[in-house]
N, C-alpha and C. Protein backbone atom coordinates (compact mmCIF):
# COMPACT_ATOMS: atom_id res chain seq x y z
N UNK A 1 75.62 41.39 25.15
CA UNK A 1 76.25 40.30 24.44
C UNK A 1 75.26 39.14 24.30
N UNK A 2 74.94 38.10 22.91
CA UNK A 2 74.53 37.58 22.85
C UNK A 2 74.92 36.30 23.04
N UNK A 3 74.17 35.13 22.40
CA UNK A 3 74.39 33.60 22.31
C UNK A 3 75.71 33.61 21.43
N UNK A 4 76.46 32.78 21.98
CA UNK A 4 77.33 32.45 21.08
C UNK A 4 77.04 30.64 20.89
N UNK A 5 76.51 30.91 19.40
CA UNK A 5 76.00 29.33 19.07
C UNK A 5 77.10 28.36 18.68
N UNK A 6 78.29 28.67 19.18
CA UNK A 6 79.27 27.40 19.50
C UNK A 6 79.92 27.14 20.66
N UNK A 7 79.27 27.95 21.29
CA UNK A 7 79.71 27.51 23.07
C UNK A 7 77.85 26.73 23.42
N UNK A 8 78.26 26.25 24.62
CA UNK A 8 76.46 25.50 25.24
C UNK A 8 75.88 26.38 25.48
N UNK A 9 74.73 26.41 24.86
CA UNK A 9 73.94 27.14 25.21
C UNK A 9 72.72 26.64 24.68
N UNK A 10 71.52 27.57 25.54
CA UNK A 10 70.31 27.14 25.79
C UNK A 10 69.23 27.62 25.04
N UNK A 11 67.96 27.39 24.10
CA UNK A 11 66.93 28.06 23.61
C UNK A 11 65.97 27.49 24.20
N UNK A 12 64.86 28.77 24.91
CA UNK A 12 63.48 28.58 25.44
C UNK A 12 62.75 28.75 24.71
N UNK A 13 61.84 27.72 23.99
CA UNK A 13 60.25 27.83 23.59
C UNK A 13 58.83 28.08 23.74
N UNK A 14 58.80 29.26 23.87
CA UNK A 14 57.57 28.84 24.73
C UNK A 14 56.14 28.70 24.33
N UNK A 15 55.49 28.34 25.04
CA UNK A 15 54.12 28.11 23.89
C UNK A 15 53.25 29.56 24.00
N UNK A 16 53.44 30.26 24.82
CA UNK A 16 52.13 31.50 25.49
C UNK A 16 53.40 32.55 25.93
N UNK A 17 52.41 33.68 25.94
CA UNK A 17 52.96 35.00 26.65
C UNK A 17 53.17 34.00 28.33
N UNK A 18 52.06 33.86 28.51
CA UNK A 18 52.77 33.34 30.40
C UNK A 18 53.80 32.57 30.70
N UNK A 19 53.76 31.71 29.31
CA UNK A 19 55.37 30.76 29.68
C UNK A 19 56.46 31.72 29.29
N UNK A 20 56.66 33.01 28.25
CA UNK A 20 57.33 33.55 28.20
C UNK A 20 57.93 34.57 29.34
N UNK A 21 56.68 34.89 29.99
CA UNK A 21 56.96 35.78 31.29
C UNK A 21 57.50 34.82 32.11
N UNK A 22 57.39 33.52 32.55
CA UNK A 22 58.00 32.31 33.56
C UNK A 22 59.41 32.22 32.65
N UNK A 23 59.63 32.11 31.55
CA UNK A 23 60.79 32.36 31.00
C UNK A 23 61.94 33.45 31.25
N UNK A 24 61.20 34.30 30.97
CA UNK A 24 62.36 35.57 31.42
C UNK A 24 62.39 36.23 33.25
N UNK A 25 61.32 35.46 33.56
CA UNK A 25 61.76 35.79 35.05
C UNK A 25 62.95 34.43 35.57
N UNK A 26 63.43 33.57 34.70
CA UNK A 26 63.85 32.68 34.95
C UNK A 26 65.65 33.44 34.61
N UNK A 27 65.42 34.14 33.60
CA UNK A 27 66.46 34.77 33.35
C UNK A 27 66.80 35.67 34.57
N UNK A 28 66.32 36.15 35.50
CA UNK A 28 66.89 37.10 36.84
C UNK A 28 67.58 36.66 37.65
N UNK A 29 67.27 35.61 37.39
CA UNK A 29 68.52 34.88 38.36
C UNK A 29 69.87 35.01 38.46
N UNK A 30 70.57 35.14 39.67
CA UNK A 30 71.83 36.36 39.88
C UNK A 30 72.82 35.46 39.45
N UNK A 31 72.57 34.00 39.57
CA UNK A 31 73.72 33.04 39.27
C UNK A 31 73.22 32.27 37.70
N UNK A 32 72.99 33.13 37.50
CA UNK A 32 72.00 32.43 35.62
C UNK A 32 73.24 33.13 34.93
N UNK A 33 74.46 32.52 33.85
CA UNK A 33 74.84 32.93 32.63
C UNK A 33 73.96 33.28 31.53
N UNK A 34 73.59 34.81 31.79
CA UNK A 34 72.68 34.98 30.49
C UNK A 34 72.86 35.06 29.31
N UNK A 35 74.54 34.74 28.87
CA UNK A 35 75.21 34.65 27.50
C UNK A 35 74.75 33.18 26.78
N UNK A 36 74.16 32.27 27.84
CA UNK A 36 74.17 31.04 27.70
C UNK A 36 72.39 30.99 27.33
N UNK A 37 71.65 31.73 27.48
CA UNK A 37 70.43 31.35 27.95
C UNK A 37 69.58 32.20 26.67
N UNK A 38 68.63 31.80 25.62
CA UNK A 38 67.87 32.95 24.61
C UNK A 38 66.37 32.61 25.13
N UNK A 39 65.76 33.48 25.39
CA UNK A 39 64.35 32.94 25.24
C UNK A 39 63.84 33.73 24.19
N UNK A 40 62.89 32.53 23.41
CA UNK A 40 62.55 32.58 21.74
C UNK A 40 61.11 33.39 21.42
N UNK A 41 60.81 33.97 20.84
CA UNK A 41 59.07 34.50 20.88
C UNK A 41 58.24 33.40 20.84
N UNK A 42 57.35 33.60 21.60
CA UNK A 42 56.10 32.43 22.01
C UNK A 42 55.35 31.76 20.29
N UNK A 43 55.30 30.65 20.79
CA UNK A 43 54.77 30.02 19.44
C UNK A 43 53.64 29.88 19.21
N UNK A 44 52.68 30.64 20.13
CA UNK A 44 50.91 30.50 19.88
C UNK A 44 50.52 29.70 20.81
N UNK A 45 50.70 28.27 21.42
CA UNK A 45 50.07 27.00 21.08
C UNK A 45 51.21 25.59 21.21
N UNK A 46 50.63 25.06 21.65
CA UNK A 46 52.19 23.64 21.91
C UNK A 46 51.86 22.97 20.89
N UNK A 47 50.78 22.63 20.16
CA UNK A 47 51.15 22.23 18.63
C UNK A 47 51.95 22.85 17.68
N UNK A 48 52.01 24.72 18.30
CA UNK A 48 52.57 25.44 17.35
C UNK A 48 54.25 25.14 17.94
N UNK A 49 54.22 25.49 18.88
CA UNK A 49 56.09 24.76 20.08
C UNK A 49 56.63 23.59 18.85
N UNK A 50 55.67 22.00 18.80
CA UNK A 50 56.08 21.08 18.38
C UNK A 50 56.78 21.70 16.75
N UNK A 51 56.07 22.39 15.82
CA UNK A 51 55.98 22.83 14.52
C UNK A 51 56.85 23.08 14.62
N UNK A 52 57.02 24.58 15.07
CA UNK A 52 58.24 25.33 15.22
C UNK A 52 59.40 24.70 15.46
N UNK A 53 59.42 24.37 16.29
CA UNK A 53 60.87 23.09 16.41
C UNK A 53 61.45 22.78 15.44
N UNK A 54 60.05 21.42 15.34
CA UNK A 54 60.14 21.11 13.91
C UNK A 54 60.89 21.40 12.34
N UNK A 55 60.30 22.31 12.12
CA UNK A 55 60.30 23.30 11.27
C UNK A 55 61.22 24.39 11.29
N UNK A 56 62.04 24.81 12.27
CA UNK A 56 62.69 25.99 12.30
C UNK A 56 63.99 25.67 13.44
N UNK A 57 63.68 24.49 14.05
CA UNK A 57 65.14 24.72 15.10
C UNK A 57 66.13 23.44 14.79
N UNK A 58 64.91 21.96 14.44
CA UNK A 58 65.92 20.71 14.75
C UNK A 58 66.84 20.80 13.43
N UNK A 59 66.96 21.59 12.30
CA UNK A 59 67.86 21.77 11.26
C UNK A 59 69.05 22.57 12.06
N UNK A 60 69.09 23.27 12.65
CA UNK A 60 70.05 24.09 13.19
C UNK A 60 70.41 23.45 14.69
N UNK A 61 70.03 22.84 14.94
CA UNK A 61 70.53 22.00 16.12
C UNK A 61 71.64 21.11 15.52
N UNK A 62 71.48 20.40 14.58
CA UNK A 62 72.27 19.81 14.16
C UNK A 62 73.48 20.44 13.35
N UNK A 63 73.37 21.72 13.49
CA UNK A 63 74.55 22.32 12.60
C UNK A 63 75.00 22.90 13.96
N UNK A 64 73.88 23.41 15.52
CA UNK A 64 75.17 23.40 16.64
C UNK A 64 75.31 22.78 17.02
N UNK A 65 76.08 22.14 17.64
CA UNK A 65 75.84 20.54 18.18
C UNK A 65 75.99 20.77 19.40
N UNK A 66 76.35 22.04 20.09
CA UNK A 66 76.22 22.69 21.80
C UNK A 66 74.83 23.28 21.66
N UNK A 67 74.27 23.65 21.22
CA UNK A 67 72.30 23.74 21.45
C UNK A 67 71.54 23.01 21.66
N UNK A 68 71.15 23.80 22.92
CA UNK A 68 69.69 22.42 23.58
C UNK A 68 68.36 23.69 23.67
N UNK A 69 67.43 22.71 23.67
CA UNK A 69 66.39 23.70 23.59
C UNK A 69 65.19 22.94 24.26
N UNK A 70 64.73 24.02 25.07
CA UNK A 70 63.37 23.83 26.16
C UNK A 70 61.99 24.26 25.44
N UNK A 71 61.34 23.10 25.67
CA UNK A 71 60.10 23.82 24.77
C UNK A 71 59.46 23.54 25.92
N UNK A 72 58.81 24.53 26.30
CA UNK A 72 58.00 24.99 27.46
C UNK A 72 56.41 25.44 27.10
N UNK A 73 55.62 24.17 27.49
CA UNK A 73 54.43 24.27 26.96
C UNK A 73 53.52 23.83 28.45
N UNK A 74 52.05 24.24 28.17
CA UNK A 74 51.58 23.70 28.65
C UNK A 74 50.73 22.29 28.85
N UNK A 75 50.34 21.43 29.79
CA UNK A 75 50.01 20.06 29.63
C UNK A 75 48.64 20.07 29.43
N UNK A 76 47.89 21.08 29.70
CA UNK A 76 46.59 20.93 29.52
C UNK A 76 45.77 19.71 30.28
N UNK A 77 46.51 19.49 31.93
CA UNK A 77 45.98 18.02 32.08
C UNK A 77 45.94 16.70 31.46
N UNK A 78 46.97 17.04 29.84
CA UNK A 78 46.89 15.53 28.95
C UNK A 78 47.88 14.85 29.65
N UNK A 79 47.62 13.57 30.45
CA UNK A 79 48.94 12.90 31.14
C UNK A 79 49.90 12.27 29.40
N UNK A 80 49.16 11.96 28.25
CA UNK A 80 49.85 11.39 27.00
C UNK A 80 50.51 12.84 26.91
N UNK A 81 50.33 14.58 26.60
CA UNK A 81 51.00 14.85 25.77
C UNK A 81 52.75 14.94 25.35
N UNK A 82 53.47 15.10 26.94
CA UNK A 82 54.65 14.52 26.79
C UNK A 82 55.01 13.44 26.19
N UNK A 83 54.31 12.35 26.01
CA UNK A 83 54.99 11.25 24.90
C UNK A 83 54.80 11.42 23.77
N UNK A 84 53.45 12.21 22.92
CA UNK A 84 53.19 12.94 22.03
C UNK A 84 54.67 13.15 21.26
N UNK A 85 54.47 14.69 21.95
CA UNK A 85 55.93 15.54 22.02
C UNK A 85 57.10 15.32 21.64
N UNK A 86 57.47 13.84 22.95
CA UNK A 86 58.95 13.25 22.39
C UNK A 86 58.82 12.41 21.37
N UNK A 87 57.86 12.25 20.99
CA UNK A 87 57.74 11.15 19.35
C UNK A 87 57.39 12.29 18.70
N UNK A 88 57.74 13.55 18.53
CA UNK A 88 57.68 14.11 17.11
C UNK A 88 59.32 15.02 17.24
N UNK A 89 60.15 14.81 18.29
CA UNK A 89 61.40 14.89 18.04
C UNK A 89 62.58 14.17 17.67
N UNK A 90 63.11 14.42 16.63
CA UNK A 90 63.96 13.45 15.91
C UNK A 90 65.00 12.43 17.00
N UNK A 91 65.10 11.22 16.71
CA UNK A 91 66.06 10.55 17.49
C UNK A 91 67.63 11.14 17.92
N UNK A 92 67.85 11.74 16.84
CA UNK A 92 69.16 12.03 16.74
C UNK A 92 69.55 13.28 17.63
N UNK A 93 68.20 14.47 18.33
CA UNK A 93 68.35 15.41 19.13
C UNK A 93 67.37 15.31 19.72
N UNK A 94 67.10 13.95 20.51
CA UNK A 94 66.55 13.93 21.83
C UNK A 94 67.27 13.97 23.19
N UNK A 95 68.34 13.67 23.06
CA UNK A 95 68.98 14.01 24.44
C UNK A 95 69.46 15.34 24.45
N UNK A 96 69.03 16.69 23.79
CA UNK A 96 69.82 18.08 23.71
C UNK A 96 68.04 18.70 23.53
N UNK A 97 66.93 18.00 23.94
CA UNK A 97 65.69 18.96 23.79
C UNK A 97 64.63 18.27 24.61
N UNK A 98 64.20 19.12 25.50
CA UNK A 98 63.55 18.76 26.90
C UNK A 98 62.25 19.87 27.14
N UNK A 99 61.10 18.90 27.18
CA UNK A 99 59.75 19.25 27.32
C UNK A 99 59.64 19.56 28.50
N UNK A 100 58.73 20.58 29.37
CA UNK A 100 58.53 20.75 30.37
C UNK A 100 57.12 22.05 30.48
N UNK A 101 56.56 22.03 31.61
CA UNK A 101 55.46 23.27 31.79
C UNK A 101 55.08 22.98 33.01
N UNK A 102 53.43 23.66 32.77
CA UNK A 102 52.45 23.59 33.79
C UNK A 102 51.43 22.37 33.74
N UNK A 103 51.23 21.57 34.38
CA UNK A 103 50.29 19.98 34.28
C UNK A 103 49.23 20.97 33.94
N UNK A 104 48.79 22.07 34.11
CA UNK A 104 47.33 22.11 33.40
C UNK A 104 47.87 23.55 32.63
N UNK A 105 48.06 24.73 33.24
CA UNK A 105 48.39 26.04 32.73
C UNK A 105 48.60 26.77 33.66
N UNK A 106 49.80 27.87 33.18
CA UNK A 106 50.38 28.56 33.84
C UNK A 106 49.30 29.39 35.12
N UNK A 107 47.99 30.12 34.50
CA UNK A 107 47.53 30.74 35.36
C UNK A 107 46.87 30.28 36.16
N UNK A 108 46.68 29.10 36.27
CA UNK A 108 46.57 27.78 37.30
C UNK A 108 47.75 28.06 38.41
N UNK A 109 48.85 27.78 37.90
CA UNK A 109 50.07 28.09 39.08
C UNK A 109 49.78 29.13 39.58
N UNK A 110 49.68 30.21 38.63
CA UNK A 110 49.75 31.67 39.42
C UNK A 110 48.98 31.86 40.27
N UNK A 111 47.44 31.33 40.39
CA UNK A 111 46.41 31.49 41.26
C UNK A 111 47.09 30.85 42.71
N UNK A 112 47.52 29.47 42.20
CA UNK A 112 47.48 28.72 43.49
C UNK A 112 48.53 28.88 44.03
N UNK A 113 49.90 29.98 43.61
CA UNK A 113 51.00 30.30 44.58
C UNK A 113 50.91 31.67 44.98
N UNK A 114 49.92 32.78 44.07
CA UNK A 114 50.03 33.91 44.44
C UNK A 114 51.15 34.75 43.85
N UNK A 115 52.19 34.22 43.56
CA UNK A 115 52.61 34.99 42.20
C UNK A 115 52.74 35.22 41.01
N UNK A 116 53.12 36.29 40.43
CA UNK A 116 53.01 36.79 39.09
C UNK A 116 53.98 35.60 38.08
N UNK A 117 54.21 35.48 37.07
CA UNK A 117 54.59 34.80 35.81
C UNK A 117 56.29 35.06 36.30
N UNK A 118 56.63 35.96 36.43
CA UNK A 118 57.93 36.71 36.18
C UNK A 118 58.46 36.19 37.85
N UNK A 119 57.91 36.38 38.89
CA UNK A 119 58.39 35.60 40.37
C UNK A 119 58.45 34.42 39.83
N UNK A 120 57.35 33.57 39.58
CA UNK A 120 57.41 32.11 39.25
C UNK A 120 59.00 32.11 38.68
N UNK A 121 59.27 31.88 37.42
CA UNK A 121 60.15 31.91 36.78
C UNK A 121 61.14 32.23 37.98
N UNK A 122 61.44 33.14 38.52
CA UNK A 122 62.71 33.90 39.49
C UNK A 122 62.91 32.48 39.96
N UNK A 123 61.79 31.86 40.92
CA UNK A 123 61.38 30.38 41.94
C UNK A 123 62.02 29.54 41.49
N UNK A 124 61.52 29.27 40.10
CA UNK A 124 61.90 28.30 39.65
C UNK A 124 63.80 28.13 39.40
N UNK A 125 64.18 29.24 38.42
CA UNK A 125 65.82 29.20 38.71
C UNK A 125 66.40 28.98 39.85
N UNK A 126 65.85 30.19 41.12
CA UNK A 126 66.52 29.63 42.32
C UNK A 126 66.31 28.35 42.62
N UNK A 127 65.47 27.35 42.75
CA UNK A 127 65.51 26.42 43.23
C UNK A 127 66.24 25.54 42.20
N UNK A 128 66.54 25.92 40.97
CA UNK A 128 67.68 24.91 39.89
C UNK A 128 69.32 25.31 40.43
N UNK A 129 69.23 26.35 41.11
CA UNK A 129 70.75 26.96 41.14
C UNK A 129 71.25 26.64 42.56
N UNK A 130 69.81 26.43 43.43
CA UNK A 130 70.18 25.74 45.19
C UNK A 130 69.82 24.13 45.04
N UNK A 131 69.54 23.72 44.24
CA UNK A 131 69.30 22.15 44.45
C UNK A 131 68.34 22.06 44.97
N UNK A 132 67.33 22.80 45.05
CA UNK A 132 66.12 22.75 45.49
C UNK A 132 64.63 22.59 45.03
N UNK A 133 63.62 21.83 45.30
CA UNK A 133 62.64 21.92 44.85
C UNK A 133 61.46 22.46 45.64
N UNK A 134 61.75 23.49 45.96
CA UNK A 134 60.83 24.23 46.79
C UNK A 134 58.93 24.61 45.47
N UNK A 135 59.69 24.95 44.97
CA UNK A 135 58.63 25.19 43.51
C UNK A 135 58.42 24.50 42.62
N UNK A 136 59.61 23.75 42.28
CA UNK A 136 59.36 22.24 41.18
C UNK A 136 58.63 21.31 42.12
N UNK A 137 58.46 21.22 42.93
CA UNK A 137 57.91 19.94 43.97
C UNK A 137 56.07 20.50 44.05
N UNK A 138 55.95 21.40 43.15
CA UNK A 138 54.38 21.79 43.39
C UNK A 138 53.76 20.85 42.47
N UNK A 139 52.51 20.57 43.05
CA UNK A 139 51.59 19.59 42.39
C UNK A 139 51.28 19.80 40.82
N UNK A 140 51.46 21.13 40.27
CA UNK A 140 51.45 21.70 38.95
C UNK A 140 52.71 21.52 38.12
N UNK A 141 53.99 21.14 39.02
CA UNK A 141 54.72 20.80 38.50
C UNK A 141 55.81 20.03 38.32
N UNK A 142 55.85 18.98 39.88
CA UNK A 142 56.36 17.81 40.29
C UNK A 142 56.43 16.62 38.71
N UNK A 143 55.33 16.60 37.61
CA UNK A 143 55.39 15.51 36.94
C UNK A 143 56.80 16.16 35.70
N UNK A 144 57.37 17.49 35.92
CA UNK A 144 58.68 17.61 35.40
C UNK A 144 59.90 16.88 35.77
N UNK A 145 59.69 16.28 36.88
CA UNK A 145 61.17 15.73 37.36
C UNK A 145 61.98 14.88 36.53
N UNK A 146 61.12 13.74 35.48
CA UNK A 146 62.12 13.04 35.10
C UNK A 146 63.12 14.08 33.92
N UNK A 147 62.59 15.03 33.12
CA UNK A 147 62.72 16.06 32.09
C UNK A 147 63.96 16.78 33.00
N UNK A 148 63.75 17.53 34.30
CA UNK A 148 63.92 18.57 35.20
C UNK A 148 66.07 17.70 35.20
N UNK A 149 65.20 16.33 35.38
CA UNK A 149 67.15 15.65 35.89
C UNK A 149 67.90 15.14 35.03
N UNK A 150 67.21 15.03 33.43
CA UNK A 150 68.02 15.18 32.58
C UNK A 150 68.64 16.73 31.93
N UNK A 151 67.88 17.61 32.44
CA UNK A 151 67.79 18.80 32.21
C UNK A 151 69.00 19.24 32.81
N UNK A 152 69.37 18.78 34.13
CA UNK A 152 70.54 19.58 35.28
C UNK A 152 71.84 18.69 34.54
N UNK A 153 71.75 17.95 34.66
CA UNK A 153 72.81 16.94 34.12
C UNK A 153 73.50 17.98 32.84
N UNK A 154 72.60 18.13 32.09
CA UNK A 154 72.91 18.35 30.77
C UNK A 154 73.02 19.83 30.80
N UNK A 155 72.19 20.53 30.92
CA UNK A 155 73.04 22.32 31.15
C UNK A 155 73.09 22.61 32.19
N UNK A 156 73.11 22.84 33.48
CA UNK A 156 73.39 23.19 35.03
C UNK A 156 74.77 23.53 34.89
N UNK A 157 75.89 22.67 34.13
CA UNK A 157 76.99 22.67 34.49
C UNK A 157 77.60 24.33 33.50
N UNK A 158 77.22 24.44 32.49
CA UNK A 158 77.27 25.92 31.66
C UNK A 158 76.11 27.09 31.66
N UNK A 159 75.13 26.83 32.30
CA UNK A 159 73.93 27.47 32.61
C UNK A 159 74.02 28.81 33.98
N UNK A 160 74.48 27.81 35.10
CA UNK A 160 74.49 28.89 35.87
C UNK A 160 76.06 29.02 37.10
N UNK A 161 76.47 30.04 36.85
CA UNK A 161 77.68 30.68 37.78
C UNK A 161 77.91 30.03 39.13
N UNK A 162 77.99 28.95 39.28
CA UNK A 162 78.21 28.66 41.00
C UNK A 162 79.33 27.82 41.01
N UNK A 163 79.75 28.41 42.46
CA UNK A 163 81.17 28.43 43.16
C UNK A 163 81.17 27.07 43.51
């Protein structure tokens, strides 16, 4: 069963095959609604993320008005490109679309935790679904938090199954 694009639900962007693999290992998560959750084919490139958006999602955002969408790029070490980013998303669907990645690149993380793309991702859900920042609190990816707590606010509550 797929998205149903008039209930909340979520689209992942990602910029690379590795954010896509951190993507769908994000999907394993035992308390993840995966009716709620699409991850999108990789866009090349986070200039290509911004385009794409651009170009192919913020028209249809506005025709769902329950779609939020993660564009999951990497930072490349630019501390500007997040402000970049949110100045090329329209005013009107900035609170339903939330930037986030790796401060430099994914296989940066992978080296320095020792796991694969697809664990990462697993890490990362569990610690969204326990309130935990066991893995968001890593130096590669601690500068997500302000993104990370508008992020829970806003899908946590239709995102994932907990009692």
């Amino acid at each position: 069963m797929g998205i149903n694009k008039y209930q909340p639900h979520v689209f992942v962007l990602p910029e690379d095959d590795a954010n896509r693999q951190i993507a769908n290992g994000f999907l394993l998560d035992l308390n993840l609604n995966s009716c709620a959750i699409q991850v999108l084919p990789e866009a090349r490139g986070w200039e290509d993320v911004v385009e794409k958006f651009t170009n192919d999602y913020a028209s249809t955002m506005r025709q769902f008005l329950k779609r939020t969408i993660v564009l999951l790029i990497d930072f490349d070490e630019d501390e500007d490109r997040l402000i970049y980013v949110k100045h090329q998303i329209p005013e009107d669907l900035i609170d339903r679309v939330f930037v986030i990645g790796v401060l430099s690149e994914p296989e940066k993380l992978r080296k320095d935790i020792n796991k694969n793309f697809e664990k990462i991702g697993e890490a990362l859900a569990k610690d969204c679904s326990n309130n935990t920042d066991k893995l968001w609190g890593h130096n590669l990816l601690k500068h997500n938090k302000t993104e990370l707590d508008r992020m829970i606010l806003s899908v946590k509550p239709f995102l994932f199954n907990l009692q």
